[in-house]
Protein backbone atom coordinates (compact mmCIF):
# COMPACT_ATOMS: atom_id res chain seq x y z
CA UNK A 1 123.20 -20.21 -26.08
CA UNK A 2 121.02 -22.78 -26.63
CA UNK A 3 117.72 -21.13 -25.93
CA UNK A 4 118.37 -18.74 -29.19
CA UNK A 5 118.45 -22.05 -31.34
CA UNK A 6 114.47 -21.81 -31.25
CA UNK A 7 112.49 -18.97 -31.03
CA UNK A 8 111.62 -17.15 -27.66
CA UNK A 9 108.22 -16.39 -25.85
CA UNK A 10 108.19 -14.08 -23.13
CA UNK A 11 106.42 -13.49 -19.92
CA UNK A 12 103.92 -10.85 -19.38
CA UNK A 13 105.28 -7.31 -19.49
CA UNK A 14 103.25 -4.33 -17.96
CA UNK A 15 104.79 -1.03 -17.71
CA UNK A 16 103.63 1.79 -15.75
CA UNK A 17 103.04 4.90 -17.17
CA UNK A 18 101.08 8.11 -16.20
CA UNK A 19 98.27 8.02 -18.35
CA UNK A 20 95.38 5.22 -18.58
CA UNK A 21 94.09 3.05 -20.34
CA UNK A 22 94.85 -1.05 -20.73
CA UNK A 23 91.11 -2.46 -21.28
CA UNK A 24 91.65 -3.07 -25.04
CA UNK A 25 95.02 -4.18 -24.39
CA UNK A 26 93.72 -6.85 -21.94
CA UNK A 27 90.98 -7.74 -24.44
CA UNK A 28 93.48 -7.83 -27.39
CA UNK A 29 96.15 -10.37 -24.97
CA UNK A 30 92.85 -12.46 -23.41
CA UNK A 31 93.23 -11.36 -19.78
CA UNK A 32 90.77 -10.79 -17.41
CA UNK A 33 89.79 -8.46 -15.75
CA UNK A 34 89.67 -5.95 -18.77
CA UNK A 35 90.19 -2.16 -16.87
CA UNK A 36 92.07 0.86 -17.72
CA UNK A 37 94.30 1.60 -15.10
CA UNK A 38 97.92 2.85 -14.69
CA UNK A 39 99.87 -0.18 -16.60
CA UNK A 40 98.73 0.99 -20.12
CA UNK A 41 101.29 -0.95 -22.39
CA UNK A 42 103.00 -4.38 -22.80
CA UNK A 43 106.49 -3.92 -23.90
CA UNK A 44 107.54 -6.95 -26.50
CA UNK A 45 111.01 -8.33 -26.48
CA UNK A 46 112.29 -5.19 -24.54
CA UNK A 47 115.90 -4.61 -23.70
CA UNK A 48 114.92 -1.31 -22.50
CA UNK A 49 114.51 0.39 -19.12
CA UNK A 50 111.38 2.02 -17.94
CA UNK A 51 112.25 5.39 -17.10
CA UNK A 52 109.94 5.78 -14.22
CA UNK A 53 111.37 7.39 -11.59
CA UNK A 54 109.73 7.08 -8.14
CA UNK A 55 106.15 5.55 -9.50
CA UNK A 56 109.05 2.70 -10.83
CA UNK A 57 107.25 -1.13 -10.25
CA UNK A 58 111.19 -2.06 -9.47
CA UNK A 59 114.45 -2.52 -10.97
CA UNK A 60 113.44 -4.79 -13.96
CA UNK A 61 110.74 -2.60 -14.97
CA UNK A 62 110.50 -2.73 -18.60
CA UNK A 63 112.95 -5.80 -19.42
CA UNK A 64 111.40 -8.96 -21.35
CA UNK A 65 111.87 -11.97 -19.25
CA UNK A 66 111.70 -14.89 -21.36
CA UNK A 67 108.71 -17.87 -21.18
CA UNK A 68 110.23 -21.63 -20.77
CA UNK A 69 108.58 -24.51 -22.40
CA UNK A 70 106.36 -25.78 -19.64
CA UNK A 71 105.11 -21.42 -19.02
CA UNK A 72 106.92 -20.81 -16.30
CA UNK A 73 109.65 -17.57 -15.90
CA UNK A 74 112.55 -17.89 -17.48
CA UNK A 75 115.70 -15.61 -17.64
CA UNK A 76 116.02 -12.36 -18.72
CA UNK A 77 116.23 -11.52 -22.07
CA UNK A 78 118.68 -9.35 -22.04
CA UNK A 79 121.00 -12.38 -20.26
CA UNK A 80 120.89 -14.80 -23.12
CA UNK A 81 120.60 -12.20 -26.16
CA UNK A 82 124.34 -11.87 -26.66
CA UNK A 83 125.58 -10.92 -30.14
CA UNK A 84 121.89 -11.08 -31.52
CA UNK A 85 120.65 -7.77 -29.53
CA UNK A 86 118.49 -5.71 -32.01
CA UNK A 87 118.12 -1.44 -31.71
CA UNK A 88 114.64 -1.65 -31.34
CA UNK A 89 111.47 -1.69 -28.87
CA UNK A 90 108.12 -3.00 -29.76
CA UNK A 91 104.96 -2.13 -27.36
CA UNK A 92 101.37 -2.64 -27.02
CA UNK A 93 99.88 0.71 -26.02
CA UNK A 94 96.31 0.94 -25.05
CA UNK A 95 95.24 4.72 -24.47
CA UNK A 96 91.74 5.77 -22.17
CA UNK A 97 92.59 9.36 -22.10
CA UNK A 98 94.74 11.83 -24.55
CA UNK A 99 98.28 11.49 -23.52
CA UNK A 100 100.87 15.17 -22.60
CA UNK A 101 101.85 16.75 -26.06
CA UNK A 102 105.67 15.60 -26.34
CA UNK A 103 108.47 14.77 -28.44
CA UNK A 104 111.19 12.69 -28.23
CA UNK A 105 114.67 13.23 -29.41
CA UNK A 106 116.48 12.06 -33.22
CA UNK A 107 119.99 10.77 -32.75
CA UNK A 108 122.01 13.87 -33.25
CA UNK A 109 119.94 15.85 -30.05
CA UNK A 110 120.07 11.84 -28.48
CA UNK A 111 123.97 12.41 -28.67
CA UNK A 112 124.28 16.00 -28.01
CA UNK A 113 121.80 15.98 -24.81
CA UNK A 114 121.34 13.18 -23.34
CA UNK A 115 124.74 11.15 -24.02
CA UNK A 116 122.99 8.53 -25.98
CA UNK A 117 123.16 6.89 -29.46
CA UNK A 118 119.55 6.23 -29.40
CA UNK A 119 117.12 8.91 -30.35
CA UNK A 120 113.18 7.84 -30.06
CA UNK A 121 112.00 7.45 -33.83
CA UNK A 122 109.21 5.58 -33.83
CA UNK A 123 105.85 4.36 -35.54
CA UNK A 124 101.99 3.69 -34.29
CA UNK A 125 100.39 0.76 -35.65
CA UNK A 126 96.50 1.14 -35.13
CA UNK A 127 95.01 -2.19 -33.96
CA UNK A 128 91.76 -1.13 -32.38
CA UNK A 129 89.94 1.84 -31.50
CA UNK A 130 86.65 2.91 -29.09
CA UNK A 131 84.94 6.07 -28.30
CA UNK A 132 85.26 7.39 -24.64
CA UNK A 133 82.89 9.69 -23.36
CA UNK A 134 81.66 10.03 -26.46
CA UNK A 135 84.63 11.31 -28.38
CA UNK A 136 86.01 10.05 -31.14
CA UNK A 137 89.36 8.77 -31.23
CA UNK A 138 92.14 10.77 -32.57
CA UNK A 139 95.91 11.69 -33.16
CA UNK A 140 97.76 14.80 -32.81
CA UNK A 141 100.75 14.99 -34.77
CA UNK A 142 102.89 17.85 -36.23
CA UNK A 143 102.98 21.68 -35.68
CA UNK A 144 99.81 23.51 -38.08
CA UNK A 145 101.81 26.12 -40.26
CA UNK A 146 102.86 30.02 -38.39
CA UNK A 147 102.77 28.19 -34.52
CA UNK A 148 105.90 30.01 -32.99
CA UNK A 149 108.32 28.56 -30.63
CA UNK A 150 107.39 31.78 -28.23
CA UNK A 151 103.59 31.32 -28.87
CA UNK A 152 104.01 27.17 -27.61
CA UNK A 153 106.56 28.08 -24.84
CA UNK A 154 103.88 30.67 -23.65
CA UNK A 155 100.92 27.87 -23.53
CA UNK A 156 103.11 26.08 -21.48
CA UNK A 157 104.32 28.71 -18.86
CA UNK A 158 100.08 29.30 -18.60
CA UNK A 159 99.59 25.29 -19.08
CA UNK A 160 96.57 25.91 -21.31
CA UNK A 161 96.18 22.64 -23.11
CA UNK A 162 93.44 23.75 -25.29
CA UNK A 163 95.50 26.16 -26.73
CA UNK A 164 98.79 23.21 -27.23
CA UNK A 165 96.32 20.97 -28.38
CA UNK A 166 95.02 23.31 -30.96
CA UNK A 167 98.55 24.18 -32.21
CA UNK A 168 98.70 20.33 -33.74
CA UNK A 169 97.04 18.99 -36.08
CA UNK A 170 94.58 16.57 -35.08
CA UNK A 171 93.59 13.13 -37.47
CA UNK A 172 91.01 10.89 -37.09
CA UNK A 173 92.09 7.29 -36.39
CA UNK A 174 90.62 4.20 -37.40
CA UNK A 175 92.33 0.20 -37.20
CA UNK A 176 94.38 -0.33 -39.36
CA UNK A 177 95.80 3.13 -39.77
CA UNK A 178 99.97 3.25 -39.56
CA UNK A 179 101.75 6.27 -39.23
CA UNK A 180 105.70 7.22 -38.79
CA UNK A 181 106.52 9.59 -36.03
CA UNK A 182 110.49 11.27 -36.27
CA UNK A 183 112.18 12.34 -33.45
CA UNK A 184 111.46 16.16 -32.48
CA UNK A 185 108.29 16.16 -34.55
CA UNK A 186 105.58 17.17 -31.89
CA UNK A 187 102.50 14.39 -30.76
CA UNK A 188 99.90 12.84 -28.32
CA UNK A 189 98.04 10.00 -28.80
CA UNK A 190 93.99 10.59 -27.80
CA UNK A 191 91.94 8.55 -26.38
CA UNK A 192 90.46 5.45 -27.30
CA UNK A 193 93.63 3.47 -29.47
CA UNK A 194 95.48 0.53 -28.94
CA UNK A 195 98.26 0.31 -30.86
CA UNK A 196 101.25 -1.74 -31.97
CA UNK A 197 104.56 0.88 -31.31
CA UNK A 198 107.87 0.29 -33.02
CA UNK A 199 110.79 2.94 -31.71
CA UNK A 200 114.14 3.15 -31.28
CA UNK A 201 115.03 1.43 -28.07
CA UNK A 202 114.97 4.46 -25.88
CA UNK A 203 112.01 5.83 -23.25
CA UNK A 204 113.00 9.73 -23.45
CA UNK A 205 110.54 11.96 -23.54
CA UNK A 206 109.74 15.98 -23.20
CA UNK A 207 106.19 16.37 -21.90
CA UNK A 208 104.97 19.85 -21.59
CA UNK A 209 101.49 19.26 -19.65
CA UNK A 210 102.02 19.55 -16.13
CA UNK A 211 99.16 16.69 -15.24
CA UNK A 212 97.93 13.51 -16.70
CA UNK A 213 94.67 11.16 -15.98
CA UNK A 214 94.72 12.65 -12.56
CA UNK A 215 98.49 12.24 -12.24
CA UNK A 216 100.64 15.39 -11.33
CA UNK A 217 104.09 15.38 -13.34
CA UNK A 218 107.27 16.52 -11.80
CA UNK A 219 110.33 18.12 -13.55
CA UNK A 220 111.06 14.98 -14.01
CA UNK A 221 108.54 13.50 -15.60
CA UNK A 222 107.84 16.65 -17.84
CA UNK A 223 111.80 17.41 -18.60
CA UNK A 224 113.64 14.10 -18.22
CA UNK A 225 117.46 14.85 -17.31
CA UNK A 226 117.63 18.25 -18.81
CA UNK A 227 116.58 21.66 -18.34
CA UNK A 228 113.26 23.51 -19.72
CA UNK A 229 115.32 25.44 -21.82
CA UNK A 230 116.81 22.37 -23.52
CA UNK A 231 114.03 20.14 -23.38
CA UNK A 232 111.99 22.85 -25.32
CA UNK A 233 115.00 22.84 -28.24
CA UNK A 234 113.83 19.22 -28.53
CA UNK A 235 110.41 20.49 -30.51
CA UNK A 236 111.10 20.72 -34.37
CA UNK A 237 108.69 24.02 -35.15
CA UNK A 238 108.42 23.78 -38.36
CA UNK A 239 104.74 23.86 -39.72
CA UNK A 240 103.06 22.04 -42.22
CA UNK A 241 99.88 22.03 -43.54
CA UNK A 242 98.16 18.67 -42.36
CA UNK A 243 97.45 17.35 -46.20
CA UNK A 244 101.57 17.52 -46.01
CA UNK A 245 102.11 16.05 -43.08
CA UNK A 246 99.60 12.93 -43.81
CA UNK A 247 101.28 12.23 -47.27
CA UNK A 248 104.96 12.30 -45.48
CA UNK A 249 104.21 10.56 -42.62
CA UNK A 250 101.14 7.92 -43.29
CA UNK A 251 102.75 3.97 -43.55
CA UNK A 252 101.46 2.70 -46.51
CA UNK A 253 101.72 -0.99 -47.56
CA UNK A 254 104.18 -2.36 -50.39
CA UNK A 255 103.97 -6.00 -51.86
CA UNK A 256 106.39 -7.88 -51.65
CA UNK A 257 104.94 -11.20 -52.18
CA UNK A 258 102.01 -12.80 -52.13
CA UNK A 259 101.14 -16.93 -52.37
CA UNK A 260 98.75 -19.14 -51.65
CA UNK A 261 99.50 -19.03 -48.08
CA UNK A 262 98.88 -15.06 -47.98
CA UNK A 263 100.59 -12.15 -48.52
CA UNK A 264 103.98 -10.54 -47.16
CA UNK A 265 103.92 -6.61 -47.58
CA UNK A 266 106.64 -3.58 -46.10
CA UNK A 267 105.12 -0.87 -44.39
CA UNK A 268 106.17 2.38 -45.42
CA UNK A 269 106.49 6.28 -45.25
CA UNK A 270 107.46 8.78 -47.76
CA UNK A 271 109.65 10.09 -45.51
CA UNK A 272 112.39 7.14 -44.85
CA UNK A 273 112.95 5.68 -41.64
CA UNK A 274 116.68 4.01 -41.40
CA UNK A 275 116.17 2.79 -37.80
CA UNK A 276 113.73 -0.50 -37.96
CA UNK A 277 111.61 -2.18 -40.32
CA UNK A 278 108.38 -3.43 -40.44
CA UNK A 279 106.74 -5.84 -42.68
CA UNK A 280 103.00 -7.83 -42.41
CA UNK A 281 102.52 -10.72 -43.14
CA UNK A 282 98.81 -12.15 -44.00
CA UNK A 283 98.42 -16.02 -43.71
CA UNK A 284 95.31 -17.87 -44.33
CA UNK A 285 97.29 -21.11 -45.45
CA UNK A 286 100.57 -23.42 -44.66
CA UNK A 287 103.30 -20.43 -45.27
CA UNK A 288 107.16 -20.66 -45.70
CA UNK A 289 108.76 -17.79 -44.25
CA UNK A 290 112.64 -16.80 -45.25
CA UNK A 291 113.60 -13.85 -43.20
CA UNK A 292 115.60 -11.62 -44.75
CA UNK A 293 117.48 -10.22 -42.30
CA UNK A 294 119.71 -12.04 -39.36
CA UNK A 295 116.87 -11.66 -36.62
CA UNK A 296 113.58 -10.70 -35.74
CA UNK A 297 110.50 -9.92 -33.76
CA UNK A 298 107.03 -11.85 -34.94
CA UNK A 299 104.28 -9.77 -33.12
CA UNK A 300 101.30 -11.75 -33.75
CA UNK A 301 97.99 -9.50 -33.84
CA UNK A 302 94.82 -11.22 -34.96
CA UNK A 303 94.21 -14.83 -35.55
CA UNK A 304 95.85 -17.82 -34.33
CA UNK A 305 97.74 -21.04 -35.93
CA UNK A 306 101.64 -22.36 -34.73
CA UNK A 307 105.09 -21.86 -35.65
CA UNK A 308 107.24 -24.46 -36.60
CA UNK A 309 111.05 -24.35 -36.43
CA UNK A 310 112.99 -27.34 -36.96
CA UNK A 311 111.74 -29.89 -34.52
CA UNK A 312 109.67 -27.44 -32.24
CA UNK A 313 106.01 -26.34 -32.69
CA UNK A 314 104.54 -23.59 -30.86
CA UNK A 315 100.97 -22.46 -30.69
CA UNK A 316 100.27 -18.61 -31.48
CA UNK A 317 97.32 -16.76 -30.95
CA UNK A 318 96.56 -12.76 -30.58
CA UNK A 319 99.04 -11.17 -28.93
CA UNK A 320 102.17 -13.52 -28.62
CA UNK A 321 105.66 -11.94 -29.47
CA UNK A 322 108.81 -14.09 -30.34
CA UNK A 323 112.12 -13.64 -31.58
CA UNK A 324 113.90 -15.33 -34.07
CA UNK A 325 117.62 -15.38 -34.03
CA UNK A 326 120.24 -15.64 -36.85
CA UNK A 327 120.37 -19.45 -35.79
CA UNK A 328 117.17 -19.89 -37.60
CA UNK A 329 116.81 -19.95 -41.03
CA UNK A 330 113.44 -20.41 -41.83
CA UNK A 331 109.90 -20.37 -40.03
CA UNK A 332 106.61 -22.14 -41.14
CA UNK A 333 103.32 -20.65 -40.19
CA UNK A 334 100.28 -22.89 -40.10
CA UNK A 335 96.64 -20.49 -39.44
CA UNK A 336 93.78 -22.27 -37.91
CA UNK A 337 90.57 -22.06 -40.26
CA UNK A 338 88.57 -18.82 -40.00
CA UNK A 339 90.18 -15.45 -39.42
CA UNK A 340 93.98 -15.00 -41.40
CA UNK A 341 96.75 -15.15 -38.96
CA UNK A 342 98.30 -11.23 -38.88
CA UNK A 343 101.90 -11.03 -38.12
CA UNK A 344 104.18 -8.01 -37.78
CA UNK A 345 107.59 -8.45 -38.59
CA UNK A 346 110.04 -5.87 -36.80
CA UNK A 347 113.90 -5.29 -38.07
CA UNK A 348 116.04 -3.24 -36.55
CA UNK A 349 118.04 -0.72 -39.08
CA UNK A 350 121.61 -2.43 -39.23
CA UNK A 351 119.79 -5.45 -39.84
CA UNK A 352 117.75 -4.80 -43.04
CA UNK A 353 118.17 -2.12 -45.36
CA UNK A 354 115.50 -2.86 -47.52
C-alpha cells in the first residue's frame, strides 16, 4: 500500500486504565490541560486491543489510527499494515499513584493458559519522574529471597497491601533509568514515573489488589480469563536478593556507533530478551540512519528536528511515534539547535537478532 512507502504518524491514542495519572504524559506530548485522570497512557503504533472490559472507551480502544498529511484521521493501522505487522507494543505510561502488584504471563504459560502466542515481556524506559505527596518515586520489582507462594496467596485472601508490597523489592527511580521486566516475574510501578514501555503485544495481566486509585476491581480485572488458582501459578516465586535482581535486570547502554551527528547505542539486560529490541539514538547534527532490520518504530522523546525520507520531510518534536516499513531504506534526521534530538528505536524479535 502506498501509505507504507513513507513513514506513518498516528493520531492521538489514550487508553483507559484503572489507575491515574497522565499530567506528565500531557506535559511530555504538549497538551493542555495537564491532569491525572483515568487515561494514563498513549499506546504508539498499537495493533493491540485494550482489554477493558465494561470501563472499555469502545471497540477500537487501543488500536493506532494513522495521521494523514494535512492532520486529519486516517485509517487504521492495523488496515494498511499487511505483511509488515511487528510483535510488539510501545506505550507512554504516566503513573500518579502505585499501580496493583501483578505479573504478566511468558509465552509457554501465554500458550498453555490463555491460548495465545504472545506472553507480556516487557521493558520500562524512565523518561521523567515527580514526587506525589511527598514520596519519592519508586519501582517494585521481583520477589525478596524466602517469600512463599502460601505467605503471598495469604496477603491476598486478607488484601493487605503493605504486607505484598513489602514482599518486593522496592528501587528508587530516576530519568533515565531502563529496566527489563520477564513474564511471571512479580511488579508495580509507584507513583510519580512516566515512562516509555516496550512489551510483547499482549494486555494480560494478574492483579492481586482488589482496588486501585479509588477504582474497585472485579474478577475480571484482578484474574483476566482464568481462575485464582491459575492466575496465581502465573507468579514466578523465586527470590533474589535485590543487588541480583538489579545486575540481571537493569538495561544498560552498548555503543554501537557514534559520529558527528551523535551517537546510536542498544539497550540491554544481562538477562536476554529475544522478543524486541531497543536502540537510542542521540542526534545533535545532520544524521544518516540505516536500519538494520526490515521495520521499525522511531519514538521520539526529547528534542525536536525532521525526518526525511526520499522526497517527504516531516517535522518531529517530543513525543511523535512513526513507523518505518521495509519499503524504506534509509532515514535522515536533521535536530534543531539546542537540546539533541532523543530517539528510541523499537524491533520486534523476528526482526533483529542483534
Amino acid at each position: 500500500m502506498q501509505l507504507l512507502d513513507t513513514p506513518i504518524f498516528f493520531q492521538p491514542n489514550r487508553v483507559w486504565r484503572c489507575y491515574t495519572g497522565g499530567a506528565l504524559l500531557d506535559r511530555l506530548l504538549g497538551r493542555t490541560p495537564q491532569m491525572d485522570g483515568y487515561l494514563p497512557e498513549e499506546w504508539l503504533a498499537s495493533l493491540t486491543h485494550a482489554e477493558n472490559a465494561e470501563h472499555t472507551q469502545g471497540p477500537e480502544e487501543g488500536l493506532s489510527r494513522v495521521r494523514t498529511s494535512d492532520g486529519s484521521p486516517g485509517p487504521l493501522f492495523r488496515d494498511i499494515i499487511g505483511d509488515e505487522h511487528m510483535a510488539v507494543l510501545c506505550k507512554f505510561l504516566d503513573s500518579a499513584v502505585r499501580l496493583p502488584i501483578q505479573c504478566h504471563p511468558d509465552r509457554t504459560f501465554a500458550r498453555q493458559h490463555y491460548r495465545s502466542e504472545r506472553g507480556k515481556t516487557e521493558s520500562w524506559l524512565v523518561l521523567g519522574t515527580r514526587v506525589i505527596d511527598g514520596m519519592d518515586p519508586y519501582l517494585l520489582i521481583g520477589f525478596k529471597p524466602g517469600v512463599s507462594r502460601e505467605e503471598f496467596a495469604n496477603a491476598v485472601r486478607t488484601q493487605d497491601s503493605p504486607a505484598l508490597a513489602g514482599m518486593l523489592h522496592r528501587f528508587p527511580v530516576r530519568p533515565g533509568d531502563c529496566w527489563l521486566i520477564p513474564g511471571r516475574v512479580p511488579h508495580a510501578i509507584g507513583p510519580g514515573v512516566l515512562m516509555l514501555e516496550v512489551q510483547e503485544p499482549s494486555d494480560w495481566v494478574v492483579q492481586v489488589e482488589r482496588t486501585c486509585a479509588g477504582t474497585a476491581l472485579s474478577d475480571r480485572d484482578c484474574w483476566g480469563p482464568l481462575d485464582p488458582a491459575t492466575a496465581m501459578d502465573c507468579f514466578d516465586y523465586t527470590g533474589s536478593p535485590a543487588e541480583s535482581m538489579h545486575a540481571q535486570l537493569a538495561m544498560r547502554p552498548r555503543p554501537r556507533s557514534r559520529s558527528a551527528g551523535g551517537t546510536h547505542e542498544h539497550l540491554e539486560a544481562k538477562e536476554r530478551c529475544e522478543v524486541f529490541h531497543i536502540d537510542l539514538l542521540r542526534l545533535t547534527g545532520a544524521y544518516r540512519y540505516t536500519p538494520d532490520a526490515p521495520r521499525h518504530i522511531g519514538i521520539v522523546t526529547g528534542g525536536s528536528g525532521h525526518l526525511i525520507a526520499g522526497d517527504r520531510r516531516e517535522r518531529l518534536v517530543s513525543g511523535d511515534t512513526y513507523f518505518s516499513s521495509s519499503r524504506i531504506p534509509v532515514l535522515e534526521f536533521v535536530p534543531d539547535s539546542g537540546d539533541a534530538l532523543c530517539i528510541y528505536v523499537v524491533t520486534d524479535g523476528a526482526d533483529n537478532p542483534k
